[in-house]
C-alpha atoms as a PDB file:
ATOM      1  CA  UNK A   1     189.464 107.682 113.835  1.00  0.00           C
ATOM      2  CA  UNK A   2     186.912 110.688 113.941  1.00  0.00           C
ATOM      3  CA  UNK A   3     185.769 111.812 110.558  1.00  0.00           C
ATOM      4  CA  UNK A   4     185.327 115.407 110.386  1.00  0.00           C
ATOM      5  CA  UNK A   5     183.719 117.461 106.936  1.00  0.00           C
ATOM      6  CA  UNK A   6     183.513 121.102 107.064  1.00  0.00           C
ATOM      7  CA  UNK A   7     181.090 122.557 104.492  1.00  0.00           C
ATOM      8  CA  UNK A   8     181.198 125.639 102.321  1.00  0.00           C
ATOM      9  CA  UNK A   9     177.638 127.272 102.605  1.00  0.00           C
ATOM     10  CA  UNK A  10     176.219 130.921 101.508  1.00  0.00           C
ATOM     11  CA  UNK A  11     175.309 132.519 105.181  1.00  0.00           C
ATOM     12  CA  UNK A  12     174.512 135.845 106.546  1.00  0.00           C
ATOM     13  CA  UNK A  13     174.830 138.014 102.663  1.00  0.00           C
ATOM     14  CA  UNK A  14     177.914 136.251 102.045  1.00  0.00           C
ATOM     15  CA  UNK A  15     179.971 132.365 102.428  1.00  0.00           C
ATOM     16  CA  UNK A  16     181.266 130.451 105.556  1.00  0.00           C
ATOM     17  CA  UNK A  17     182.235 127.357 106.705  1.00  0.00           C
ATOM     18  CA  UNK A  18     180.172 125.229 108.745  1.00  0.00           C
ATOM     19  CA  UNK A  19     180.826 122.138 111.179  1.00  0.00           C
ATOM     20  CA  UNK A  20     177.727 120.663 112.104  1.00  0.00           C
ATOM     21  CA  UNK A  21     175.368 123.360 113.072  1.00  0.00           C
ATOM     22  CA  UNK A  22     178.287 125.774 113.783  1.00  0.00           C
ATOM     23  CA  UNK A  23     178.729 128.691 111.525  1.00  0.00           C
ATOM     24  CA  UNK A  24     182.128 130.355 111.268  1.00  0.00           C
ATOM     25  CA  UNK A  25     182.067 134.424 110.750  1.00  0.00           C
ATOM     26  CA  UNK A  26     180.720 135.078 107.388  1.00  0.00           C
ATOM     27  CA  UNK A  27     183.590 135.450 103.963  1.00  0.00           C
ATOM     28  CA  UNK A  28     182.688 138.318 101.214  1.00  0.00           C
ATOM     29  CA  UNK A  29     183.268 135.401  98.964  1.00  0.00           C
ATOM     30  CA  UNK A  30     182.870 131.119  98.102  1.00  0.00           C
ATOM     31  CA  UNK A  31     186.588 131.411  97.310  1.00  0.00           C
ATOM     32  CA  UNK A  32     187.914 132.789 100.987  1.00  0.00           C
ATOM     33  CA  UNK A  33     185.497 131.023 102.929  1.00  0.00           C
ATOM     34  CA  UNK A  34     186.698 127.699 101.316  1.00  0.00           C
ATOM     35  CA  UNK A  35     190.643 129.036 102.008  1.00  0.00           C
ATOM     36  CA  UNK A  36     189.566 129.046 105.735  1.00  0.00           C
ATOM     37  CA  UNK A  37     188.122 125.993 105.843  1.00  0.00           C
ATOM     38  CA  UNK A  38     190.789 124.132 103.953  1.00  0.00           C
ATOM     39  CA  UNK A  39     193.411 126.288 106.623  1.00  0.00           C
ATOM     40  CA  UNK A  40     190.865 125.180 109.581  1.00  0.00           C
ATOM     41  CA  UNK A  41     191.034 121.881 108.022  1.00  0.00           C
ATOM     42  CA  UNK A  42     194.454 121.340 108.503  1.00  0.00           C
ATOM     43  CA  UNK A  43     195.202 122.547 111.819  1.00  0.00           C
ATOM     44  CA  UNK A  44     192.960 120.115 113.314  1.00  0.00           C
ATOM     45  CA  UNK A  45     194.833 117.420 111.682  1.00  0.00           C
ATOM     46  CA  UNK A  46     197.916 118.604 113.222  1.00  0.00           C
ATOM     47  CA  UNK A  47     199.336 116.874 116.212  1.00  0.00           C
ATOM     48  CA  UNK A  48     199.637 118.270 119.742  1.00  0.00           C
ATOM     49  CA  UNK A  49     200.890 117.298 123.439  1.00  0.00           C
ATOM     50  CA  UNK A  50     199.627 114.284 125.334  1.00  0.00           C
ATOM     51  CA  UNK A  51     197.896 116.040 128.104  1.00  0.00           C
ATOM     52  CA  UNK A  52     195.283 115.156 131.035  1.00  0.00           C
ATOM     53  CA  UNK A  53     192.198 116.336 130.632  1.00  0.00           C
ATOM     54  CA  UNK A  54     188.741 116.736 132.715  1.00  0.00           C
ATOM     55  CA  UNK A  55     185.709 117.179 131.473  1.00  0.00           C
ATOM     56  CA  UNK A  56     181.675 117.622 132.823  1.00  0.00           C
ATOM     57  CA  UNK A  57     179.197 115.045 131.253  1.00  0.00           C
ATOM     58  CA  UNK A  58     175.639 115.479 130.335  1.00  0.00           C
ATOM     59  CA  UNK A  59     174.790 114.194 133.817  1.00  0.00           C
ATOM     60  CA  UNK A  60     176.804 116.725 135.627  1.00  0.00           C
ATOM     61  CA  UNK A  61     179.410 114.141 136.475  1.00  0.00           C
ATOM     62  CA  UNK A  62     183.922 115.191 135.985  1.00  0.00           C
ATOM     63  CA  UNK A  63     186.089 112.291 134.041  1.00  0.00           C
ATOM     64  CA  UNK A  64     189.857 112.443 133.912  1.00  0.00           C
ATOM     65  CA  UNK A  65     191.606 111.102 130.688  1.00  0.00           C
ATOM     66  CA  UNK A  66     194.624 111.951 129.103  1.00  0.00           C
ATOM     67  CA  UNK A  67     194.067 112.807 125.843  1.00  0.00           C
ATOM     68  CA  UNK A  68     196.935 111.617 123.515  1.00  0.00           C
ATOM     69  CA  UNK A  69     197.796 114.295 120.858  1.00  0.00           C
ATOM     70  CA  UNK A  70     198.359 111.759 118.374  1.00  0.00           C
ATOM     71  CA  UNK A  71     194.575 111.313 118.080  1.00  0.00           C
ATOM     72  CA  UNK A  72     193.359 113.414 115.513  1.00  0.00           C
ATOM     73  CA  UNK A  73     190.850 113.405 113.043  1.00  0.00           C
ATOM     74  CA  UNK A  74     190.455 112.953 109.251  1.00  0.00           C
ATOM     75  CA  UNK A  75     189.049 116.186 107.763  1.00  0.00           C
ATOM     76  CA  UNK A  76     187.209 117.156 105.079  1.00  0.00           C
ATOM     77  CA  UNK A  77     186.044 120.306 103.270  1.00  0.00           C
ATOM     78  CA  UNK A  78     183.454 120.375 100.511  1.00  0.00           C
ATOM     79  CA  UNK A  79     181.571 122.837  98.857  1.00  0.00           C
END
């Protein structure tokens, strides 16, 4: 299982959340950035449809996969 953290950070005059190197749009404070995050959060942990998907790798090359929508992530909010 994919681990997933998103972090509270001061960005841009005010607070977001951030995944990675990913910003979200910027909160006027710590207290509703870290709402949307933990709401974020959530939703990805929610389950979806099994579904076929295609995708383009690095090397220019398609896959198909089906993507089961049982497979979801842990998640993870700090700050």
């Amino acid at each position: 299982m994919t681990d997933v953290t998103y972090k509270v950070v001061e960005h841009d005059g005010g607070w977001a959340y951030k995944l990675g190197d990913v910003f979200s749009e910027t909160f006027p404070s710590h207290d509703a950035a870290r709402a949307a995050a933990d709401r974020v959060a959530q939703e990805q942990r929610a389950p979806g449809e099994t579904e076929a998907i295609q995708y383009q790798d690095e090397k220019g090359r398609w896959h198909d996969e089906t993507a089961p929508g049982s497979d979801r992530p842990s998640t993870d909010v700090v700050g």
